[in-house]
Every structure is written in C-alpha cells, then in structure tokens.
N, C-alpha and C. Protein backbone atom coordinates (compact mmCIF):
# COMPACT_ATOMS: atom_id res chain seq x y z
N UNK A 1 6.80 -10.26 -50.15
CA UNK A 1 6.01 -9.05 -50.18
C UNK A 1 6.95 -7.85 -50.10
N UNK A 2 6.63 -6.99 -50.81
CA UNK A 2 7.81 -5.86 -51.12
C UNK A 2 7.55 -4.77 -49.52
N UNK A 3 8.44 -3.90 -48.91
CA UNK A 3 7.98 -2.98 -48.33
C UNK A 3 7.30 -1.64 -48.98
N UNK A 4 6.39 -1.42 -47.85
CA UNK A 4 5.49 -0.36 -48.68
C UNK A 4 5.57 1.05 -48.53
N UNK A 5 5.81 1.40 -47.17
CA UNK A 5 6.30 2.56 -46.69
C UNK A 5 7.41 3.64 -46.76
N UNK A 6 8.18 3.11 -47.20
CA UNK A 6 9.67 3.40 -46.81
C UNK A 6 9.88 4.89 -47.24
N UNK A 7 9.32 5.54 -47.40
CA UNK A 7 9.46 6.97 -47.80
C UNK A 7 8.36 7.51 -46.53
N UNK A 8 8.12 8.99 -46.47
CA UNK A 8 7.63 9.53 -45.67
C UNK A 8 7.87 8.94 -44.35
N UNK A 9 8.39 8.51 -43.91
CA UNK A 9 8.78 8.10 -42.31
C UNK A 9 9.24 8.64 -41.72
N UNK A 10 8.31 9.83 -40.34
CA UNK A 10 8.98 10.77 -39.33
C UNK A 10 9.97 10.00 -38.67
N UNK A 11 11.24 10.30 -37.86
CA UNK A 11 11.85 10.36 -37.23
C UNK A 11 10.87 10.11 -35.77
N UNK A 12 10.32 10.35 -35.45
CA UNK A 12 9.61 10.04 -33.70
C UNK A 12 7.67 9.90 -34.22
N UNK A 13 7.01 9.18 -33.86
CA UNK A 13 5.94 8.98 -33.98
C UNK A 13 5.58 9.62 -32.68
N UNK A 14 4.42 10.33 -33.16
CA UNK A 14 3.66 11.16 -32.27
C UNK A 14 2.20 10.99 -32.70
N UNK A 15 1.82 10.53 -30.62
CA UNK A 15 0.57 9.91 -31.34
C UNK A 15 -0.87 11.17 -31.19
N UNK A 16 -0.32 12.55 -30.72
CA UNK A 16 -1.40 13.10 -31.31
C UNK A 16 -1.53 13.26 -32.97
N UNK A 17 -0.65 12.85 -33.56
CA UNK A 17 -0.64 12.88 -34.80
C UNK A 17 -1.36 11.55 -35.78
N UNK A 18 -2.59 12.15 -35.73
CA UNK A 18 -3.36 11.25 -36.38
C UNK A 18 -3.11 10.72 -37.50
N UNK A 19 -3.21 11.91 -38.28
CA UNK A 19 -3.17 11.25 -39.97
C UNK A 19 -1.97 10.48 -40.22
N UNK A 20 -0.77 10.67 -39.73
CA UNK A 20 0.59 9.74 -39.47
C UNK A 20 -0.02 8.21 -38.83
N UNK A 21 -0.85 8.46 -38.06
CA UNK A 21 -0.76 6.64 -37.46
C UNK A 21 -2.07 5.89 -38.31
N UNK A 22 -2.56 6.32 -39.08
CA UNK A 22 -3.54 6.23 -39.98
C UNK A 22 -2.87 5.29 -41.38
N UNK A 23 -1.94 6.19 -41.20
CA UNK A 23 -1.25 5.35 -42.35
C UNK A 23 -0.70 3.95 -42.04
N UNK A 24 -0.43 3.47 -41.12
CA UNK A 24 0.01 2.09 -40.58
C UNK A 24 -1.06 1.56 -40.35
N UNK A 25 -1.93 1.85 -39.99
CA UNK A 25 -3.27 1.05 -39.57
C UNK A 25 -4.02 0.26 -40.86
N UNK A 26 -4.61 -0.82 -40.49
CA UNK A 26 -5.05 -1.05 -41.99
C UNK A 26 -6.90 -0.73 -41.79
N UNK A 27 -7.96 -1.36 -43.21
CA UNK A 27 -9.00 -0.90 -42.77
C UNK A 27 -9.79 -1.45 -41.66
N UNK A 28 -8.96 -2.70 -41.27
CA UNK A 28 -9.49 -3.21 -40.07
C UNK A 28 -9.83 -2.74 -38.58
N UNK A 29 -8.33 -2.03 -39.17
CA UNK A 29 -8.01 -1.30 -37.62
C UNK A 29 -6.78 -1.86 -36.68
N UNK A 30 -6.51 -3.06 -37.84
CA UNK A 30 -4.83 -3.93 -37.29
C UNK A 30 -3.97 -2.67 -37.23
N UNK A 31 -3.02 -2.85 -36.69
CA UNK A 31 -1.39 -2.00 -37.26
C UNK A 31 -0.67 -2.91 -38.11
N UNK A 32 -0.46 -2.17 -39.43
CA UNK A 32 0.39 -3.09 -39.99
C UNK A 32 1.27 -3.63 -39.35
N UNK A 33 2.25 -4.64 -40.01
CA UNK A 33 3.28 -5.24 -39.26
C UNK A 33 3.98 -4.91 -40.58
N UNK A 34 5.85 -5.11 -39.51
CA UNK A 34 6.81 -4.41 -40.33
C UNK A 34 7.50 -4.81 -41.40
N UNK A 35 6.83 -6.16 -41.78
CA UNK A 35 7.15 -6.59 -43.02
C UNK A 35 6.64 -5.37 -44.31
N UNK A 36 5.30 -4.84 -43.68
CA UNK A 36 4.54 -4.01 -44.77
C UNK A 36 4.88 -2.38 -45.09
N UNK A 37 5.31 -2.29 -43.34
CA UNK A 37 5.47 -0.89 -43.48
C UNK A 37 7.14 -0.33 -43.40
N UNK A 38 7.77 -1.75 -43.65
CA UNK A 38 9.76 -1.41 -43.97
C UNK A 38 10.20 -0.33 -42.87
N UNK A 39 9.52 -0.44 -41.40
CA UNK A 39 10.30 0.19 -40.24
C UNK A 39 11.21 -0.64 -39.79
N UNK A 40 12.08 -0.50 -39.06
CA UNK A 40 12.73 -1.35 -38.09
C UNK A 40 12.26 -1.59 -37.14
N UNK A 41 13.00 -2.80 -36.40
CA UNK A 41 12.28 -3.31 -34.88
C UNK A 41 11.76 -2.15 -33.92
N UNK A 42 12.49 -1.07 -33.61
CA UNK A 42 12.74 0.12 -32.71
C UNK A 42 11.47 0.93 -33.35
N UNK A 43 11.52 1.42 -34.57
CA UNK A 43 10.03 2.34 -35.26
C UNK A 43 9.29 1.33 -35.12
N UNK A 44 8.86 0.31 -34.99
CA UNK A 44 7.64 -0.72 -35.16
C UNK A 44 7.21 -0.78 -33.78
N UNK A 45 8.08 -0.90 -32.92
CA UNK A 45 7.42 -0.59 -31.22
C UNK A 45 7.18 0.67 -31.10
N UNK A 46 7.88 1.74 -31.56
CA UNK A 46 7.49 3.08 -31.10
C UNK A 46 6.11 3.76 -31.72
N UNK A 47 5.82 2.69 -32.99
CA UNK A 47 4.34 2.96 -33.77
C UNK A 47 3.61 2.16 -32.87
N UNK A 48 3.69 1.38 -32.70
CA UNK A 48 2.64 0.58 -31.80
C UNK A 48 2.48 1.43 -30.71
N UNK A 49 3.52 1.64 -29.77
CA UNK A 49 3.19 2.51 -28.37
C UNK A 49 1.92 3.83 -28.96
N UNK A 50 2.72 4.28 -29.87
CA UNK A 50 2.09 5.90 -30.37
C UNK A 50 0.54 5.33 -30.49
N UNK A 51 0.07 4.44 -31.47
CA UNK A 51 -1.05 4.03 -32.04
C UNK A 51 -2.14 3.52 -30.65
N UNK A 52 -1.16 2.75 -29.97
CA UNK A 52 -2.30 2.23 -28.64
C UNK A 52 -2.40 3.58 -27.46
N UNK A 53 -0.89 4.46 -27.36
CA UNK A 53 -1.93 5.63 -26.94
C UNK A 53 -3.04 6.46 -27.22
N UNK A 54 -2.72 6.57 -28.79
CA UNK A 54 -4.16 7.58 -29.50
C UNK A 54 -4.98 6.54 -29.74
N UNK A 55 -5.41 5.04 -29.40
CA UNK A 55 -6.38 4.70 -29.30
C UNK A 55 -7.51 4.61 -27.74
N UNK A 56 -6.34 4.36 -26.69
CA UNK A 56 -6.57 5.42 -25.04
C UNK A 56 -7.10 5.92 -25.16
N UNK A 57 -6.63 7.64 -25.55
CA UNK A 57 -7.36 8.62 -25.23
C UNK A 57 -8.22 8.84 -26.66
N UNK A 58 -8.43 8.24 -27.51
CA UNK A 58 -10.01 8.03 -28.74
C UNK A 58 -9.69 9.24 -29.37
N UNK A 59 -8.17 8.93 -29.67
CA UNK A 59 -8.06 9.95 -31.41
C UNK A 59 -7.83 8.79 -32.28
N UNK A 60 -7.97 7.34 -31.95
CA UNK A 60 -8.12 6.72 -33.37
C UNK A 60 -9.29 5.42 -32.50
N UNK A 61 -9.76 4.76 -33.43
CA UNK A 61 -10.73 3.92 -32.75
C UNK A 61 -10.36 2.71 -32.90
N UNK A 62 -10.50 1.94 -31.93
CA UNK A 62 -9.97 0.47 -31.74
C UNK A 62 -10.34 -0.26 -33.29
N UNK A 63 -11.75 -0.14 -33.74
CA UNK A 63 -11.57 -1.14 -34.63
C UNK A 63 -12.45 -0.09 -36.01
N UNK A 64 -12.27 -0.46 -37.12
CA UNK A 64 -13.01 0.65 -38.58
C UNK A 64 -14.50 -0.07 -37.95
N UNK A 65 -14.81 1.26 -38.71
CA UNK A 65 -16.59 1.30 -38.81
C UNK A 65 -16.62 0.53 -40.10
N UNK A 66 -17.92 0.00 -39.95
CA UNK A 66 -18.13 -1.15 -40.88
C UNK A 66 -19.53 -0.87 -41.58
C-alpha cells in the first residue's frame, strides 16, 4: 500500500486543530495507522496523543455519525 500523506505534514500536531486531525482519522473514526499516513514512529504517537485529546475535551467525536 503506497503512503498517502506525505505532503502537508505540520511539524507539531495540535490538537485544537481540528481540520488537521480530521485528516488522519478515517470515516469510522479509527486513526489511520502509519502505514497510510507515511509519518514516523514519533509523528504517529504525537497524532494519536493530539487526536485522543481533542476527542476528551469533544472537538472530534469518538466514533462518525452514521
């Protein structure tokens, strides 16, 4: 599977930054994994941390509306 991301990738994930963690998420509501989104080990935990905080405090929602 090719990587998909590899362009547009901030430097620090910030998870009031929605529309950024939107993009890793799929329509499920998984986080991609980093086969898909061509981060490294280090950006792939620091998206996850970012993503499960703005799902905490409900700037993104645990799972898509269906």
């Amino acid at each position: 599977m090719a990587k998909k991301f590899k362009k547009d990738i901030p430097l620090y994930f910030d998870y009031r930054d929605v529309k950024t963690l939107q993009k890793f998420v799929n329509i499920y509501g998984q986080i991609e994994p980093a086969t898909k989104t061509g981060l490294s080990a280090k950006q792939q935990r620091q998206l996850t941390v970012a993503i499960k905080r703005a799902r905490h405090l409900a700037l993104l929602a645990f799972v898509a509306n269906a």
